[in-house]
N, C-alpha and C. Protein backbone atom coordinates (compact mmCIF):
# COMPACT_ATOMS: atom_id res chain seq x y z
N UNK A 1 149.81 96.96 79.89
CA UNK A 1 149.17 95.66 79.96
C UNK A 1 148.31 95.56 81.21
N UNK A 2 149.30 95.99 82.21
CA UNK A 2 148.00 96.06 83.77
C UNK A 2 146.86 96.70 83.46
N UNK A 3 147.13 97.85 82.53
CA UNK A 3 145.87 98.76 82.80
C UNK A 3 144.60 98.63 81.77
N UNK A 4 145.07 97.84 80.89
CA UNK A 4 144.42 96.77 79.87
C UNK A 4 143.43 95.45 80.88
N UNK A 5 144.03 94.76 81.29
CA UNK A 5 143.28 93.76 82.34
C UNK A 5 142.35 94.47 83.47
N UNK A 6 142.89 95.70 83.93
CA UNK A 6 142.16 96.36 84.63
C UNK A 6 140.91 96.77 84.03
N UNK A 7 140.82 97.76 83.01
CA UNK A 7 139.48 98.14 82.10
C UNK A 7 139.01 96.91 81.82
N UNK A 8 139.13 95.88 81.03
CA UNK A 8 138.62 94.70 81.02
C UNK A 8 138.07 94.14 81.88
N UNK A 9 138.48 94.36 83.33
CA UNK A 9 137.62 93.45 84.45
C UNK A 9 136.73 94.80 84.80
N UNK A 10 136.93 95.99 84.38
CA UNK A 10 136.01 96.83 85.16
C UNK A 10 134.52 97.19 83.95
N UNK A 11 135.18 96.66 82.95
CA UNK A 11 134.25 96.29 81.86
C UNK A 11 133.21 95.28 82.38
N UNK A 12 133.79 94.14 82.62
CA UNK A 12 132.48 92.91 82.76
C UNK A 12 131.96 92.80 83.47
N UNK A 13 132.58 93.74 84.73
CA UNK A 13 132.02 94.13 86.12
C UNK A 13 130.51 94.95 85.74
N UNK A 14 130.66 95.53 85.40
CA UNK A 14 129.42 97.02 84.54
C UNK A 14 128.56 95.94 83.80
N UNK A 15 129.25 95.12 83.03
CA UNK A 15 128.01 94.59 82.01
C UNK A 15 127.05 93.55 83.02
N UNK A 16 128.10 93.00 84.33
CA UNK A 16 127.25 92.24 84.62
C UNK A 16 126.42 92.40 85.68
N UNK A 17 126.32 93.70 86.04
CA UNK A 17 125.66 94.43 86.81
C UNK A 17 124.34 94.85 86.06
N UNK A 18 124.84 95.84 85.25
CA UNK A 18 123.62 95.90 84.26
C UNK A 18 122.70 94.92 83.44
N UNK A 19 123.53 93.92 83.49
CA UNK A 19 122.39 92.70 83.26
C UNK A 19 121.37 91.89 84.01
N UNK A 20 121.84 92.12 85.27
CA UNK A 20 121.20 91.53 86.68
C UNK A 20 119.69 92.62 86.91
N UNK A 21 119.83 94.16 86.52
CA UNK A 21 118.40 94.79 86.49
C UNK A 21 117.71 94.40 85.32
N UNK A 22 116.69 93.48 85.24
CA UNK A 22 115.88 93.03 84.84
C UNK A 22 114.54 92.93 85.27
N UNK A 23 113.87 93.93 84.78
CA UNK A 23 112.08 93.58 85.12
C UNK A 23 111.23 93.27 84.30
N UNK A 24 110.47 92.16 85.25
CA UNK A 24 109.64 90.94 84.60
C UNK A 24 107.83 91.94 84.75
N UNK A 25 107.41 91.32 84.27
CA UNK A 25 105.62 91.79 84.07
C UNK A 25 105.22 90.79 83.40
N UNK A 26 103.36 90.44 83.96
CA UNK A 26 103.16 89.84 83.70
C UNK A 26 101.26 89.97 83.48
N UNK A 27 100.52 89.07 82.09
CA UNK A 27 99.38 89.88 82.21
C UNK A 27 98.24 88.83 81.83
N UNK A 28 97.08 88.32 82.39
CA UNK A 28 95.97 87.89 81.84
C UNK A 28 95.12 88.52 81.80
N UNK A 29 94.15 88.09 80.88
CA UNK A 29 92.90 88.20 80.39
C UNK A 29 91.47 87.67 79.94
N UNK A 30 90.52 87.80 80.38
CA UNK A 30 89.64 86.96 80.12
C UNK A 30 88.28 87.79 78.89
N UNK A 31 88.23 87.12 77.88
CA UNK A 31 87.64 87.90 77.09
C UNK A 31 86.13 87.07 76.54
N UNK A 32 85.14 87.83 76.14
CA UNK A 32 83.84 87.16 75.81
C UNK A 32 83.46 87.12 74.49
N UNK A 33 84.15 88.32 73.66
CA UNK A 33 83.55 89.09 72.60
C UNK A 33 85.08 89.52 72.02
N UNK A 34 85.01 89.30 70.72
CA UNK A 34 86.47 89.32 70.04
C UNK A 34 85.97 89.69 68.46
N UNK A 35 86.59 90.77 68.40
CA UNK A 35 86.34 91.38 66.81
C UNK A 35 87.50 91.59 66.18
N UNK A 36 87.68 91.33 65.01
CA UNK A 36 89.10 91.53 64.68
C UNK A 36 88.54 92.10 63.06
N UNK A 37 89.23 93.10 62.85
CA UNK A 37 89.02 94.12 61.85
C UNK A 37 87.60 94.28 61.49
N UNK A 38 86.01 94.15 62.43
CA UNK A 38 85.21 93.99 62.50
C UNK A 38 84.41 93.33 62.08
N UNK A 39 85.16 92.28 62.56
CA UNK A 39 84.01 90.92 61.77
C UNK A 39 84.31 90.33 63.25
N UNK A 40 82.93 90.16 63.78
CA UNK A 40 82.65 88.84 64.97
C UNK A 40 83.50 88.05 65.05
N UNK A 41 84.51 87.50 65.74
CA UNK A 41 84.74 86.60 66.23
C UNK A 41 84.71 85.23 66.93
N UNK A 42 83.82 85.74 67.86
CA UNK A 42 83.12 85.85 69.05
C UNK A 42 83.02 83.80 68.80
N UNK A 43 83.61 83.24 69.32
CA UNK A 43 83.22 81.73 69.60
C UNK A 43 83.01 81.22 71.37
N UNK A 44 82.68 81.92 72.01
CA UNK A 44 82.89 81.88 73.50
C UNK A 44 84.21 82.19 74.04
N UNK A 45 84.15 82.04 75.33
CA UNK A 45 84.85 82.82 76.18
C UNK A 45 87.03 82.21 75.65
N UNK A 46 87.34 83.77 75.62
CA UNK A 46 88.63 83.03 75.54
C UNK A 46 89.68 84.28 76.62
N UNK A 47 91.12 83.00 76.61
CA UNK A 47 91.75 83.44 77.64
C UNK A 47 93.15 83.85 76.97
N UNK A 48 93.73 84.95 77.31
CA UNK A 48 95.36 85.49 76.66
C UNK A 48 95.92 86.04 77.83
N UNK A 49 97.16 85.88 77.44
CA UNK A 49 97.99 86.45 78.88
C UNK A 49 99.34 86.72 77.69
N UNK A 50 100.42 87.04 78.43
CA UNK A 50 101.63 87.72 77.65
C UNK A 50 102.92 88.33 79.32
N UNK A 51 104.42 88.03 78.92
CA UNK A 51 104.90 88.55 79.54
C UNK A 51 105.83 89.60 78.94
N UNK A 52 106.12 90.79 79.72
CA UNK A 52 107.13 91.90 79.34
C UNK A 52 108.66 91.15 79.95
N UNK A 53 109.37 91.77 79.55
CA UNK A 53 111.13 92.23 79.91
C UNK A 53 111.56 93.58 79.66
N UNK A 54 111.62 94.20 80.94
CA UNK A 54 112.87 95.16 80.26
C UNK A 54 114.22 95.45 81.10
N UNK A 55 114.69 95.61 80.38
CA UNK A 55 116.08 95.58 80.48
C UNK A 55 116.83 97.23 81.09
């Protein structure tokens, strides 16, 4: 039973370690000209951005 509670706390210890490395990224863009499967787009200037996670 001790050695049951033991693995168990040395379990959540690990998970919650490994959950704490987390890297963030992050990205904009400023675009003029937008084609999408080659047909013009293009209505003036537009703006996109997007973030990563990894784990």
């Amino acid at each position: 039973m001790k050695f049951a509670k033991s693995a168990l706390f040395a379990a959540t210890m690990l998970t919650a370690v490994s959950a704490s490395a987390v890297e963030v990224s992050g990205n904009v863009a400023l675009g003029s000209d937008y084609f999408f499967r080659g047909i013009d787009q293009s209505g003036g200037a537009a703006i996109s951005g997007g973030f990563d996670a990894s784990f």
